[in-house]
C-alpha atoms as a PDB file:
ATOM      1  CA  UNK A   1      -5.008  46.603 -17.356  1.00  0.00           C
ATOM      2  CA  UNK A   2      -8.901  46.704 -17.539  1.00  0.00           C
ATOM      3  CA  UNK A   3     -10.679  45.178 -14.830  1.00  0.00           C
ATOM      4  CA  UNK A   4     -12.335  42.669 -17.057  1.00  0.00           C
ATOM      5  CA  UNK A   5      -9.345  41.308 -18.783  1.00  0.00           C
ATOM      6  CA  UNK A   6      -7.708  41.176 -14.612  1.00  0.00           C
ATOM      7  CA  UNK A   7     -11.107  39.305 -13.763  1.00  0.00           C
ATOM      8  CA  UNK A   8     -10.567  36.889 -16.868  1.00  0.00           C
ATOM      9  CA  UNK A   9      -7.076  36.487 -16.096  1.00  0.00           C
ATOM     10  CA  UNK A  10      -8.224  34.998 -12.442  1.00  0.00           C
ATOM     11  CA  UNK A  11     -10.694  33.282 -13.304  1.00  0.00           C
ATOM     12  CA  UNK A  12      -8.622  31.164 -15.806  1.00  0.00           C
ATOM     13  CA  UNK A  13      -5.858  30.880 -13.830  1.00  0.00           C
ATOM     14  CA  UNK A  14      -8.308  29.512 -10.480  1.00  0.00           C
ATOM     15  CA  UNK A  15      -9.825  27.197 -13.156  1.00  0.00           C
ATOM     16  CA  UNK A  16      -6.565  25.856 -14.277  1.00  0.00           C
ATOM     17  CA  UNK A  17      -5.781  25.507 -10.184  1.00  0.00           C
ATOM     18  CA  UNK A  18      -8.205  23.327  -9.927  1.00  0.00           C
ATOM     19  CA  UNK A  19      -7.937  21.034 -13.103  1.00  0.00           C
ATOM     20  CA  UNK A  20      -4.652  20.564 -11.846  1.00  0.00           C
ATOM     21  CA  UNK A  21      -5.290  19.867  -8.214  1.00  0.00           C
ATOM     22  CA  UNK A  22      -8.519  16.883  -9.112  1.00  0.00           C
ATOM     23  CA  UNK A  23      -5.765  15.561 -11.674  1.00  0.00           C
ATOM     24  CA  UNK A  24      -2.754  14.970  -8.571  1.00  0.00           C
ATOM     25  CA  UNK A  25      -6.114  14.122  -6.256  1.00  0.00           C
ATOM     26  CA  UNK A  26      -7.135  11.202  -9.213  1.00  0.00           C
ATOM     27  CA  UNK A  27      -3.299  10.216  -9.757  1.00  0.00           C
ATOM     28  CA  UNK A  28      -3.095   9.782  -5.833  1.00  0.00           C
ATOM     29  CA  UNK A  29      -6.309   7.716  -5.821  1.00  0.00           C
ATOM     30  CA  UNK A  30      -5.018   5.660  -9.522  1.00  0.00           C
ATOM     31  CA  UNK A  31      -1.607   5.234  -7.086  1.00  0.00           C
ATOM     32  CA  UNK A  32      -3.852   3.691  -3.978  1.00  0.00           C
ATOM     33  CA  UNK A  33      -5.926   1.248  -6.031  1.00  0.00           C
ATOM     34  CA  UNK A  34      -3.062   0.219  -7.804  1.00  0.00           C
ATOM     35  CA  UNK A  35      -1.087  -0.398  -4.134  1.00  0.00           C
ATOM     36  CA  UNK A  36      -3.827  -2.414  -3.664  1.00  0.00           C
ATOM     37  CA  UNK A  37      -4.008  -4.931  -6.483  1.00  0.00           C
ATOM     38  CA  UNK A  38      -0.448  -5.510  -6.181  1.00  0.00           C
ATOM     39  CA  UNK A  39      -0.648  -6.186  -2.708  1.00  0.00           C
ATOM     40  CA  UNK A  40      -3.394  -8.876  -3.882  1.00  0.00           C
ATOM     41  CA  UNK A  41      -1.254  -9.863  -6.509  1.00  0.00           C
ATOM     42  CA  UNK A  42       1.735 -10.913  -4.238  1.00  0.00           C
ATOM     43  CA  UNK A  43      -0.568 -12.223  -1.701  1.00  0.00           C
ATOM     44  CA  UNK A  44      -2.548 -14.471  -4.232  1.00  0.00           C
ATOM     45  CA  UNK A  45       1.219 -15.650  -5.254  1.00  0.00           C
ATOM     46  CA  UNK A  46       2.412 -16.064  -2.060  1.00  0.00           C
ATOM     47  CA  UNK A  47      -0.566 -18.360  -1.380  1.00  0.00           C
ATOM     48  CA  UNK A  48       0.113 -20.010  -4.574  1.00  0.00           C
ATOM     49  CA  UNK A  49       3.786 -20.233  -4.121  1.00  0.00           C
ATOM     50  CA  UNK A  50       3.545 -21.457  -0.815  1.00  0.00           C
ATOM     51  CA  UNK A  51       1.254 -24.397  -1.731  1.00  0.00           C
ATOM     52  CA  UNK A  52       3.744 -25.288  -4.620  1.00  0.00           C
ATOM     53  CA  UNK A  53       1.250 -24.785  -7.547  1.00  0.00           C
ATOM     54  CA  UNK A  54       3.380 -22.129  -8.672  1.00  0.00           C
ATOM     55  CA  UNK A  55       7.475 -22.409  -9.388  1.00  0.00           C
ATOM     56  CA  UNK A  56       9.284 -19.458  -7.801  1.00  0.00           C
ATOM     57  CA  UNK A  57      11.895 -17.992 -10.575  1.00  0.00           C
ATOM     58  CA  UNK A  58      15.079 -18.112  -9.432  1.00  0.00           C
ATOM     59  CA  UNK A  59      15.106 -13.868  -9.458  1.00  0.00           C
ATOM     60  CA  UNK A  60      12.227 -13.834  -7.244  1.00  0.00           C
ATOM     61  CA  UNK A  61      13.517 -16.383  -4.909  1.00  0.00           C
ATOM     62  CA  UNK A  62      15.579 -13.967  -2.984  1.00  0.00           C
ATOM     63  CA  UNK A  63      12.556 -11.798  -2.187  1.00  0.00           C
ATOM     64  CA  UNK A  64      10.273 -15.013  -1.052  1.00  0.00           C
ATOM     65  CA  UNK A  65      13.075 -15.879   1.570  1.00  0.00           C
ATOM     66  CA  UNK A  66      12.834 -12.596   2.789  1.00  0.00           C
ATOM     67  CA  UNK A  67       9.035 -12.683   3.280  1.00  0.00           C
ATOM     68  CA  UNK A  68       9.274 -16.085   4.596  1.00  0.00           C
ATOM     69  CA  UNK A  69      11.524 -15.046   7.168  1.00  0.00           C
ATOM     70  CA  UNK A  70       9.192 -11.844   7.973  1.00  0.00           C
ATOM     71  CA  UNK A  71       6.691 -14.344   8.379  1.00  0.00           C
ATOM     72  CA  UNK A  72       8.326 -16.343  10.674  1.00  0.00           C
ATOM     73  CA  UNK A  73       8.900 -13.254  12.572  1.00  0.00           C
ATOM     74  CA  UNK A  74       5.369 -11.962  12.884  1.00  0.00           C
ATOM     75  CA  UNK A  75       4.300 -14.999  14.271  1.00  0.00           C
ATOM     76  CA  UNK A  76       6.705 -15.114  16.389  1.00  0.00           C
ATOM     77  CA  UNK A  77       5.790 -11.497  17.579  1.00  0.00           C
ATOM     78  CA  UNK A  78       2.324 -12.714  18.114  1.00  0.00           C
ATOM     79  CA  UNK A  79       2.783 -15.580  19.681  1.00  0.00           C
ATOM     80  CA  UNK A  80       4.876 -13.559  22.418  1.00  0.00           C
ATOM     81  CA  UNK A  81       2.587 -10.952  22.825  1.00  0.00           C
ATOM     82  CA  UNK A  82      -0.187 -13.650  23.292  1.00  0.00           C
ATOM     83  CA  UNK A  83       2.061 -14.985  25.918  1.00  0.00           C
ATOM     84  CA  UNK A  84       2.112 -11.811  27.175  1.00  0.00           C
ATOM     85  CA  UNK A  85      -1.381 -10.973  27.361  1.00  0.00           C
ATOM     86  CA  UNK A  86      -2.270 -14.153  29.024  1.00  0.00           C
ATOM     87  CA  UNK A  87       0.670 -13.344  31.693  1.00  0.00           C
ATOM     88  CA  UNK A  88      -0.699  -9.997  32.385  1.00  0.00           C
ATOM     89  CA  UNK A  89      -4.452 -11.345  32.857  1.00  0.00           C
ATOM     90  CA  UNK A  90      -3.336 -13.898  35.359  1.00  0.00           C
ATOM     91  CA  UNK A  91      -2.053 -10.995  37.401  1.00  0.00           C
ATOM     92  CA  UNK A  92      -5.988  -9.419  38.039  1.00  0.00           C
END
């Protein structure tokens, strides 16, 4: 094989590397912005949901008693370790 065709061959296959590897680096960053809006999405719902401007379908309504209930949860999480901050701050 001449060394020009070998030097070709590299070249185009480097190039080809790298169109590939900014095309999975722009999917990943497509895939992140997209988390993001549908994060907003259910948030905005949620919001509107919880203020009763929106109905909840009845397929969805499995999925909003589960984030009500994580809700619940998380506050109560805070509130204890509130508690527990307060508890330890009394002790110095």
């Amino acid at each position: 094989m001449q060394l020009g065709k070998l030097l070709h061959d590299v070249r185009d296959r480097v190039v080809r590397g790298s169109q590939l590897g900014k095309r999975k680096l722009d999917a990943a960053f497509l895939r992140r912005e997209l988390d993001v809006k549908l994060h907003e999405l259910g948030t905005r719902y949620r919001e509107l949901a919880k203020d009763g401007r929106v109905a909840v379908p009845e397929v969805l309504e499995g999925l909003v008693g589960e984030v009500k209930a994580l809700e619940r949860r998380l506050e109560d999480e805070k509130q204890e370790v509130a508690r527990l901050e307060l508890e330890r701050s009394s002790e110095t």
